[in-house]
PDB file of N, CA and C in Angstrom:
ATOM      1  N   UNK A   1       0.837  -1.188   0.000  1.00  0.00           N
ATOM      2  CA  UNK A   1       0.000   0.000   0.000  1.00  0.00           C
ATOM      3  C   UNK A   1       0.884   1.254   0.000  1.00  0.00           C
ATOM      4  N   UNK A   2       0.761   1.765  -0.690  1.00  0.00           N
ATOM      5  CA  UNK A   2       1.343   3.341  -0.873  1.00  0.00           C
ATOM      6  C   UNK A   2       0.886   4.428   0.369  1.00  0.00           C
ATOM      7  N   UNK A   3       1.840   5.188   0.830  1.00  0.00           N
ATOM      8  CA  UNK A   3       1.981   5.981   1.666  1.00  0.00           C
ATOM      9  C   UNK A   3       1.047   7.103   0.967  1.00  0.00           C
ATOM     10  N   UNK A   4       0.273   7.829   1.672  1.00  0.00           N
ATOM     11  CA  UNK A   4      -0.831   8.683   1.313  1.00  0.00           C
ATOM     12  C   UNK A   4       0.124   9.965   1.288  1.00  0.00           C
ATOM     13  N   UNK A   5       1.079  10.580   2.054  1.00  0.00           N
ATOM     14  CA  UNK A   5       2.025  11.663   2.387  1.00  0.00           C
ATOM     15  C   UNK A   5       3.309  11.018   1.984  1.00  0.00           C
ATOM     16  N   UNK A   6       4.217  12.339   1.329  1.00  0.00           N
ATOM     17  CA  UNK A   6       5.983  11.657   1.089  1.00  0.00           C
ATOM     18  C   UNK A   6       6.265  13.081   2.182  1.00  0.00           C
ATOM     19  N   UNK A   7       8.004  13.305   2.258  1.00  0.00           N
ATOM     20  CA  UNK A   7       8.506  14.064   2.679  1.00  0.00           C
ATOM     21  C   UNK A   7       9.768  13.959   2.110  1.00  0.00           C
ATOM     22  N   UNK A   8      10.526  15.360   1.857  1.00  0.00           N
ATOM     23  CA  UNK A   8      11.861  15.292   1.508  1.00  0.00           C
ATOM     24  C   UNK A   8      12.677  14.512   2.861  1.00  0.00           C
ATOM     25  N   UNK A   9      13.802  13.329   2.645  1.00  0.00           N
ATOM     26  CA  UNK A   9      14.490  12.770   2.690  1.00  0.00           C
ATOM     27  C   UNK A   9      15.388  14.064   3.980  1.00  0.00           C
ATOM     28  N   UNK A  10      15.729  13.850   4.979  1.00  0.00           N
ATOM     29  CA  UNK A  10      17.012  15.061   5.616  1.00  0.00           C
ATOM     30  C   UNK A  10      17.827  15.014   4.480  1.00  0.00           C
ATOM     31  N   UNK A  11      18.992  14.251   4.178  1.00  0.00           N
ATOM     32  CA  UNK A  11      19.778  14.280   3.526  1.00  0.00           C
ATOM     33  C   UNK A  11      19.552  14.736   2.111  1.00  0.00           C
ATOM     34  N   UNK A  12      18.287  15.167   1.620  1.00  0.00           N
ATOM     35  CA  UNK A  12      18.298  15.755   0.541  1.00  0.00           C
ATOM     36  C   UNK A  12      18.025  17.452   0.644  1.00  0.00           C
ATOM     37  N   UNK A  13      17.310  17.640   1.728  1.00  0.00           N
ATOM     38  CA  UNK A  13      16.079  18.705   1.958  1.00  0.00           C
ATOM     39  C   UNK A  13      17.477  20.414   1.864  1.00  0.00           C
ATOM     40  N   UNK A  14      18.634  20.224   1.845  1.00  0.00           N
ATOM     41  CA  UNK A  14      19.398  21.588   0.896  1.00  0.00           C
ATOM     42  C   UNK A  14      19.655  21.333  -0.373  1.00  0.00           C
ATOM     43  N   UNK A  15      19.223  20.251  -1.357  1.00  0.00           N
ATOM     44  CA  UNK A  15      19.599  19.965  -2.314  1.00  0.00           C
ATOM     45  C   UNK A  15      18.102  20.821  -2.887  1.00  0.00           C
ATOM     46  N   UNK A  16      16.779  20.298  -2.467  1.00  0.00           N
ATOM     47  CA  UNK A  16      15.447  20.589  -2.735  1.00  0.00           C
ATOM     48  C   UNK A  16      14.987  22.036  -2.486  1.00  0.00           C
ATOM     49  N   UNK A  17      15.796  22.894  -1.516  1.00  0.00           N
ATOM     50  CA  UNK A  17      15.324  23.906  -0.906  1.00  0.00           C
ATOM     51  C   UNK A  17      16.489  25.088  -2.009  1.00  0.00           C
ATOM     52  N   UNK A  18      16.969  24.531  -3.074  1.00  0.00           N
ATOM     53  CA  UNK A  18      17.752  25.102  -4.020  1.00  0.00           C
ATOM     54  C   UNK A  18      17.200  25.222  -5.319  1.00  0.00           C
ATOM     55  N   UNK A  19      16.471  24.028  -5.201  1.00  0.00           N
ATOM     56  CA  UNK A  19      15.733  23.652  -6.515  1.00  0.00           C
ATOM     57  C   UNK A  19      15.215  24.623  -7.380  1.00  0.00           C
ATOM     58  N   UNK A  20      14.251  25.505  -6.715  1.00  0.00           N
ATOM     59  CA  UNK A  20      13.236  26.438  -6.854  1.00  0.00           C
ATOM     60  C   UNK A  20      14.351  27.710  -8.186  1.00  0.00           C
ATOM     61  N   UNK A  21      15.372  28.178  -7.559  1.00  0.00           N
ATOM     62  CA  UNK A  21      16.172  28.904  -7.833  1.00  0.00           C
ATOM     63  C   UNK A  21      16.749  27.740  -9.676  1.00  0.00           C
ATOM     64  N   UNK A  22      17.223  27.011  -9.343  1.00  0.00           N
ATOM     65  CA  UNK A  22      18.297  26.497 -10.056  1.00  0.00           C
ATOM     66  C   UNK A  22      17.273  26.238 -11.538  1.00  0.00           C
ATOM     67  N   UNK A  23      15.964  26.291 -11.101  1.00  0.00           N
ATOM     68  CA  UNK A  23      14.873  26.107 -12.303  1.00  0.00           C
ATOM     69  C   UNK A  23      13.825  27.290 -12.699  1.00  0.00           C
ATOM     70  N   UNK A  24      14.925  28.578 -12.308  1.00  0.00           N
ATOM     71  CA  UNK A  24      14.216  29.538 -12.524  1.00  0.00           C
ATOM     72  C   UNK A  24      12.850  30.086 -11.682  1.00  0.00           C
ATOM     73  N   UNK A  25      13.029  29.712 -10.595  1.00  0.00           N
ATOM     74  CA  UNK A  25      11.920  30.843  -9.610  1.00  0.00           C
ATOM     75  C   UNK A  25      11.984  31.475  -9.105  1.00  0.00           C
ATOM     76  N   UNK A  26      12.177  32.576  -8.850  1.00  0.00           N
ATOM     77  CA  UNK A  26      13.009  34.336  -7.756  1.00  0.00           C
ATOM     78  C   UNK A  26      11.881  33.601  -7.025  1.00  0.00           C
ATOM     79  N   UNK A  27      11.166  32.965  -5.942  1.00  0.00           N
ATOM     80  CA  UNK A  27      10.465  32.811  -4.668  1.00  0.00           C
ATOM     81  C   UNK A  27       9.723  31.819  -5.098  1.00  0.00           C
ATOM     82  N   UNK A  28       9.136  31.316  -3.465  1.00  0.00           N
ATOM     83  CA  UNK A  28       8.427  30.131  -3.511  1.00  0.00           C
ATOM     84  C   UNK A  28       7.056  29.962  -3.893  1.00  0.00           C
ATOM     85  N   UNK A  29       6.927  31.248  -3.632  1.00  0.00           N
ATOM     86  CA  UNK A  29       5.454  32.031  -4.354  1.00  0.00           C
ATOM     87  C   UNK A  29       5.243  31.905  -5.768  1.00  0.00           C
ATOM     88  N   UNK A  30       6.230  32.148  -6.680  1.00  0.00           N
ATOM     89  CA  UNK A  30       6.067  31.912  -8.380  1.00  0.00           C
ATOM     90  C   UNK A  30       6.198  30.573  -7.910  1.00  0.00           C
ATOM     91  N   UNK A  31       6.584  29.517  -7.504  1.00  0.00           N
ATOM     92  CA  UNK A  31       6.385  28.277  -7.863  1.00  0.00           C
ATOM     93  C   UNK A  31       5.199  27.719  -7.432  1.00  0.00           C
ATOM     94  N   UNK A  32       4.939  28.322  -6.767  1.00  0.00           N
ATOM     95  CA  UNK A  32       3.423  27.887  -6.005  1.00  0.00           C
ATOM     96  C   UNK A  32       2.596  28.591  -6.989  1.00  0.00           C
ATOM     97  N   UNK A  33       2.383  29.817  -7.366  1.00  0.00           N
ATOM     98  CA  UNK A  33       1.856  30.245  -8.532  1.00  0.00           C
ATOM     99  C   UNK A  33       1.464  29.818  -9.333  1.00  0.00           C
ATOM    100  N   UNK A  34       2.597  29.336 -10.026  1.00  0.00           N
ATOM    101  CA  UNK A  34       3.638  28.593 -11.320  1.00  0.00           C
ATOM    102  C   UNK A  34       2.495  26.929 -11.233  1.00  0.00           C
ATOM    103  N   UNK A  35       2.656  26.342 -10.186  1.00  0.00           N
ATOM    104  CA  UNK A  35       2.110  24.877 -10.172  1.00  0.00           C
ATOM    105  C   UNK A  35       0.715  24.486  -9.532  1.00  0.00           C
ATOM    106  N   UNK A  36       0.272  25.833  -8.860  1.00  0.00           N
ATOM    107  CA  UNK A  36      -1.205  25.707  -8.445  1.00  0.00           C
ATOM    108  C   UNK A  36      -1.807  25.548  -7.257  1.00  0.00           C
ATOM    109  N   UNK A  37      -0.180  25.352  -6.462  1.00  0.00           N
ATOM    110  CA  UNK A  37      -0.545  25.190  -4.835  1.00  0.00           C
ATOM    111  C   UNK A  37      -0.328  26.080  -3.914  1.00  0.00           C
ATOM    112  N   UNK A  38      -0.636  25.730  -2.993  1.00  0.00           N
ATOM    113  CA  UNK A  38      -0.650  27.004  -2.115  1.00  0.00           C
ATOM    114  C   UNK A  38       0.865  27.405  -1.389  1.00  0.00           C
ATOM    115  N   UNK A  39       1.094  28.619  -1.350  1.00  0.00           N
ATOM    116  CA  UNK A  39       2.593  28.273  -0.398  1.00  0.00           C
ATOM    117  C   UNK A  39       2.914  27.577   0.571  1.00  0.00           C
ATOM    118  N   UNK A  40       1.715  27.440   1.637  1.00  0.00           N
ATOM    119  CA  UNK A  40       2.137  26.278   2.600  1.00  0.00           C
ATOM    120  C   UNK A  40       2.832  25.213   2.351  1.00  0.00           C
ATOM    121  N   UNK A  41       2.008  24.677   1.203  1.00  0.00           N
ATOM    122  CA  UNK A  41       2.691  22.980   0.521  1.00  0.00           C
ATOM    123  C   UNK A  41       3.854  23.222   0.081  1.00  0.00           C
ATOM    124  N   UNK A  42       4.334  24.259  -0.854  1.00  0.00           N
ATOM    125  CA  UNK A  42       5.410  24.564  -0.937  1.00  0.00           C
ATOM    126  C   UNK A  42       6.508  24.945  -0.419  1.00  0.00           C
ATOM    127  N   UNK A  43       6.140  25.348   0.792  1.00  0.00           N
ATOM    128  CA  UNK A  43       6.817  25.649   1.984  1.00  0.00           C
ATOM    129  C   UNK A  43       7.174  23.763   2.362  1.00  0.00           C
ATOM    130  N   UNK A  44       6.085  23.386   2.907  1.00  0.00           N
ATOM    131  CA  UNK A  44       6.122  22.081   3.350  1.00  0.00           C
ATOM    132  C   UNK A  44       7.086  21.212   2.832  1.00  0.00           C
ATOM    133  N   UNK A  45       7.163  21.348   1.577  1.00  0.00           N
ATOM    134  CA  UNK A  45       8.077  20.308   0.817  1.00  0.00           C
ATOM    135  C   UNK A  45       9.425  20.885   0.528  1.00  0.00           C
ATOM    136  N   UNK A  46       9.755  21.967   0.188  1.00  0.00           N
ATOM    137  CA  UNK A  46      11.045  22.621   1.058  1.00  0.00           C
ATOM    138  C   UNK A  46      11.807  22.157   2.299  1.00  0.00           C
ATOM    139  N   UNK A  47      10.727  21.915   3.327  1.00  0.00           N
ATOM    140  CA  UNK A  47      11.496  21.726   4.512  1.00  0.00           C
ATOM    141  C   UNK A  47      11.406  20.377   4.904  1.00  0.00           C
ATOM    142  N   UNK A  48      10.676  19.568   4.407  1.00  0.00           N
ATOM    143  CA  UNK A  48      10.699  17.910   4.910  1.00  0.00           C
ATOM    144  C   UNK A  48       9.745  17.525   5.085  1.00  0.00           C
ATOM    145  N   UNK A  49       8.752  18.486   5.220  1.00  0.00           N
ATOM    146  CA  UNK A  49       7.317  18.450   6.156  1.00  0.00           C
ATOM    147  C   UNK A  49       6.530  17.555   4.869  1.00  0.00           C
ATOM    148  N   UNK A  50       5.805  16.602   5.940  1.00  0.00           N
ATOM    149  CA  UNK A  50       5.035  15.527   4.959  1.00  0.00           C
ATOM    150  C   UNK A  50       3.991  16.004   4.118  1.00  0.00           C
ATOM    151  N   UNK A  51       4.056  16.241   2.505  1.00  0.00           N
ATOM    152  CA  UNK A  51       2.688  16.492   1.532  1.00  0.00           C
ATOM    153  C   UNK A  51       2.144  15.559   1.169  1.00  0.00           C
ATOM    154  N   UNK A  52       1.016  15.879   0.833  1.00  0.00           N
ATOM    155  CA  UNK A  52       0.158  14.584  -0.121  1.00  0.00           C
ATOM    156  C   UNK A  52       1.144  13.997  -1.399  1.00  0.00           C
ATOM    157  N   UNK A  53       0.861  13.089  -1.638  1.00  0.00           N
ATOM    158  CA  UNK A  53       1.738  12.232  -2.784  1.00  0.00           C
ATOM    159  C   UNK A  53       1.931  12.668  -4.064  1.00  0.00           C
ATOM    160  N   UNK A  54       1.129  12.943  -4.269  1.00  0.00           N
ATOM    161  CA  UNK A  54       0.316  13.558  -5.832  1.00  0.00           C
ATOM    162  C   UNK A  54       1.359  14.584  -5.968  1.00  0.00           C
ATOM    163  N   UNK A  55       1.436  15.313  -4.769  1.00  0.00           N
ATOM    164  CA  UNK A  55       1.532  17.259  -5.010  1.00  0.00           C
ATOM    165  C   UNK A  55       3.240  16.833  -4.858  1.00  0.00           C
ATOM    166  N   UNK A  56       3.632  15.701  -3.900  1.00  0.00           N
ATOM    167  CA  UNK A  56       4.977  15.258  -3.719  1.00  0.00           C
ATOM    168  C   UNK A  56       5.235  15.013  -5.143  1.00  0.00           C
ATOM    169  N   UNK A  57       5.025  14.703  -5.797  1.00  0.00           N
ATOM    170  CA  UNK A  57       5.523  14.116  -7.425  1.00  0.00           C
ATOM    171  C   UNK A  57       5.447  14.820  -8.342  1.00  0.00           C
ATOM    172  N   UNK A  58       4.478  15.578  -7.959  1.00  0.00           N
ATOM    173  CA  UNK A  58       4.363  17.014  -9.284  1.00  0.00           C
ATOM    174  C   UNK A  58       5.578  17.989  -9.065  1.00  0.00           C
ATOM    175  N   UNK A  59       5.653  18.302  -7.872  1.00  0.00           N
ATOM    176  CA  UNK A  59       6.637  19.183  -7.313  1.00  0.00           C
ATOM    177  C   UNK A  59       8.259  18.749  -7.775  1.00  0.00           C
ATOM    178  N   UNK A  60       8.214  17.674  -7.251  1.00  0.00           N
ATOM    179  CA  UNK A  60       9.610  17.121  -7.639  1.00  0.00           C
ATOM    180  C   UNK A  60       9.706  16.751  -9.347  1.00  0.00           C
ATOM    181  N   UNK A  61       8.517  16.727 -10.051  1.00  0.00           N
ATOM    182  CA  UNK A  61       8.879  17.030 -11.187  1.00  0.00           C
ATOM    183  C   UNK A  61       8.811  18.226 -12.086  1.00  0.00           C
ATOM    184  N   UNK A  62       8.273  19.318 -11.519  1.00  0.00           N
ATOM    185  CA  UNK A  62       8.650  20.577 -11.764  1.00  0.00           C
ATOM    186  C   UNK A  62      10.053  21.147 -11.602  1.00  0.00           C
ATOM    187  N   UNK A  63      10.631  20.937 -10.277  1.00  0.00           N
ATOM    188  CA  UNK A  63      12.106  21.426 -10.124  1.00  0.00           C
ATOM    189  C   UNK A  63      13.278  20.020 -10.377  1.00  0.00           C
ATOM    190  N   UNK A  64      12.425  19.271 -11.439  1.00  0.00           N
ATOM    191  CA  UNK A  64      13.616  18.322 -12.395  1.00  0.00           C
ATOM    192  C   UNK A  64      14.378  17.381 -10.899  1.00  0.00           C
ATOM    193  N   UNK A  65      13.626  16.791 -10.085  1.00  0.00           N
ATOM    194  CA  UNK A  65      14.272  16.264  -8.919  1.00  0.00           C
ATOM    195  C   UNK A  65      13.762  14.582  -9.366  1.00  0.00           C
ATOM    196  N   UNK A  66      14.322  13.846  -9.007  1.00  0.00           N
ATOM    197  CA  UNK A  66      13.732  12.328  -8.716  1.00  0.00           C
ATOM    198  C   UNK A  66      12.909  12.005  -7.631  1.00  0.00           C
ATOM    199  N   UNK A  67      11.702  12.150  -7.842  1.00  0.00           N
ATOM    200  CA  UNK A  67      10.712  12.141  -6.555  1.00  0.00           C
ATOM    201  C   UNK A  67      10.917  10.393  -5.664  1.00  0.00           C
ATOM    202  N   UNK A  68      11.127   9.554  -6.219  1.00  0.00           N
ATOM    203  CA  UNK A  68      11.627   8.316  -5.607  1.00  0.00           C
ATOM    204  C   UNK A  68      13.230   8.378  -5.092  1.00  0.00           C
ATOM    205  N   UNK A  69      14.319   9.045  -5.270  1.00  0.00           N
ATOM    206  CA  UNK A  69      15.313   9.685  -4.502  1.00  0.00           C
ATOM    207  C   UNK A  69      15.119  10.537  -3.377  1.00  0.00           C
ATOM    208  N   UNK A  70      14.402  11.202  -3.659  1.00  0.00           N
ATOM    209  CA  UNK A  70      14.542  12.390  -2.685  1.00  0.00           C
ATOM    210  C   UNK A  70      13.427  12.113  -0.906  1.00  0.00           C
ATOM    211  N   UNK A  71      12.464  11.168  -1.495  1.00  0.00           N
ATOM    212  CA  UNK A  71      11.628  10.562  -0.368  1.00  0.00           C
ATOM    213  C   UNK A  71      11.895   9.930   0.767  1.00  0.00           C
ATOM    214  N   UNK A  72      11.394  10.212   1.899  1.00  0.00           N
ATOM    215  CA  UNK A  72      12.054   9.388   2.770  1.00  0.00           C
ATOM    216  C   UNK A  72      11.560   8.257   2.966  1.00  0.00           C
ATOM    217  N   UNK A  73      12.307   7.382   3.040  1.00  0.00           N
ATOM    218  CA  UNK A  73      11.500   6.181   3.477  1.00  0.00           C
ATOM    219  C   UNK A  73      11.671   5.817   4.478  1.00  0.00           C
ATOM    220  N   UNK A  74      10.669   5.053   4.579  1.00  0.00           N
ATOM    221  CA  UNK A  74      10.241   5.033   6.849  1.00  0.00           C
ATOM    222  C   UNK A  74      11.125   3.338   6.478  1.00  0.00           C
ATOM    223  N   UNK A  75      11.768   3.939   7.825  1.00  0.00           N
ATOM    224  CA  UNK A  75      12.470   1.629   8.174  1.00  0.00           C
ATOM    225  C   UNK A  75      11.561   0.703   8.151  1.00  0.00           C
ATOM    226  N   UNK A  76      11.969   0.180   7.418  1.00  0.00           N
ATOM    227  CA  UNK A  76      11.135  -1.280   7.484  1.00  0.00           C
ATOM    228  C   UNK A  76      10.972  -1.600   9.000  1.00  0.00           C
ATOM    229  N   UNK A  77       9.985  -2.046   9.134  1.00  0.00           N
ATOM    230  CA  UNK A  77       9.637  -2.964  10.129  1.00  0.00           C
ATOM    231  C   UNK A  77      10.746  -4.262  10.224  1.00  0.00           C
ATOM    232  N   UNK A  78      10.898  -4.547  11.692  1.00  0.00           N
ATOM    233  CA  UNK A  78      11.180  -5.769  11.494  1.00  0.00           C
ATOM    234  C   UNK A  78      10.826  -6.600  12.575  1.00  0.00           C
ATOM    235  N   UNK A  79      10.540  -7.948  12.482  1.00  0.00           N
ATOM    236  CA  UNK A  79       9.827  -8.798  13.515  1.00  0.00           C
ATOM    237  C   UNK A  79      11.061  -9.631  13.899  1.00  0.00           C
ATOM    238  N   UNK A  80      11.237  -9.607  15.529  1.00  0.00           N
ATOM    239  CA  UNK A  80      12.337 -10.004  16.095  1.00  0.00           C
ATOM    240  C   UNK A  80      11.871 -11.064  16.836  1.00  0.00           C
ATOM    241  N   UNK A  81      12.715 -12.251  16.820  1.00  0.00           N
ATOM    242  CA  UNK A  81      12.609 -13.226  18.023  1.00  0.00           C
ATOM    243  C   UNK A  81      11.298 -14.291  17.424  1.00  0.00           C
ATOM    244  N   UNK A  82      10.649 -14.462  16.371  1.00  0.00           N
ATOM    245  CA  UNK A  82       9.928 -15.084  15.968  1.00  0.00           C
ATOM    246  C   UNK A  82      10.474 -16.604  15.395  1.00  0.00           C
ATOM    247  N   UNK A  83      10.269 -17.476  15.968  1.00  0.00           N
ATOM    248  CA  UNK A  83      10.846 -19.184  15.500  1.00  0.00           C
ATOM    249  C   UNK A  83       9.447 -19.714  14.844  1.00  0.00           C
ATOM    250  N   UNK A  84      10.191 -20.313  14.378  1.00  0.00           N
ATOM    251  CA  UNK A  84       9.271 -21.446  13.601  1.00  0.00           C
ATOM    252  C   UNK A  84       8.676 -22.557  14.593  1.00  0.00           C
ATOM    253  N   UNK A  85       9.466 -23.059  15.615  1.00  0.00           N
ATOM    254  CA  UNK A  85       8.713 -23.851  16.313  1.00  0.00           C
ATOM    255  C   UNK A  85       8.294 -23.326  17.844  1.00  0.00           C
ATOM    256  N   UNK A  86       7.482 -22.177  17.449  1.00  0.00           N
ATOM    257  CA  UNK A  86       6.875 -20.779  18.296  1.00  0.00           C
ATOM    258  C   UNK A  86       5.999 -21.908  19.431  1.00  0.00           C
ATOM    259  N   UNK A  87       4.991 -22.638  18.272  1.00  0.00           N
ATOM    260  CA  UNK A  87       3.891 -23.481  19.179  1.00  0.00           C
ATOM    261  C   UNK A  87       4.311 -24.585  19.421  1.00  0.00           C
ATOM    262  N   UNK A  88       5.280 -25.180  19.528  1.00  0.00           N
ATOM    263  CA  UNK A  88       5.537 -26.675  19.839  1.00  0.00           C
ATOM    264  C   UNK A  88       5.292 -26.990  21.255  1.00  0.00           C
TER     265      UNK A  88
END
C-alpha cells in the first residue's frame, strides 16, 4: 500500500530547498503560482514536512528532482525473536 504523504528525505532537503532557484523561480510564491498550490505545501516540501503524494511528485517534477530519490522512506519494520517452532 502506498503511503498517502511523502517528505523530503534530511539528507536531501538543501539539495530541494535550491531547486526552486536552479529552475528559474526568484520565490516560492512563483512556484506555487507557477504549479497551483498554495505556499504552505510549498513551503512544506522545502522543509521535509510531509505532503500529499500527488503534489509530492508534481513538485519534484517541476524542479527536475527524482521524486523516488529524494523521499524518505520510513524503516522497514522488522519482527524479532519469531521461531518457527513458536507453538511446539
Amino acid at each position: 500500500m502506498m503511503a498517502r504523504s511523502l517528505r523530503v528525505a534530511p539528507e536531501y532537503i538543501e539539495k530541494v530547498k535550491s531547486a526552486p532557484q536552479r529552475n528559474g523561480y526568484p520565490s516560492q510564491q512563483s512556484l506555487a503560482t507557477d504549479i497551483g498550490f498554495s505556499l504552505s505545501t510549498v513551503k512544506s516540501f522545502l522543509t521535509g514536512k510531509p505532503i500529499d503524494y500527488l503534489n509530492f511528485v508534481e513538485l519534484s517534477k517541476k524542479l527536475a528532482l527524482d521524486w523516488q530519490d529524494i523521499a524518505y522512506k520510513e524503516p522497514e519494520m522488522m519482527i524479532i525473536g519469531v521461531r518457527k517452532d513458536y507453538d511446539k
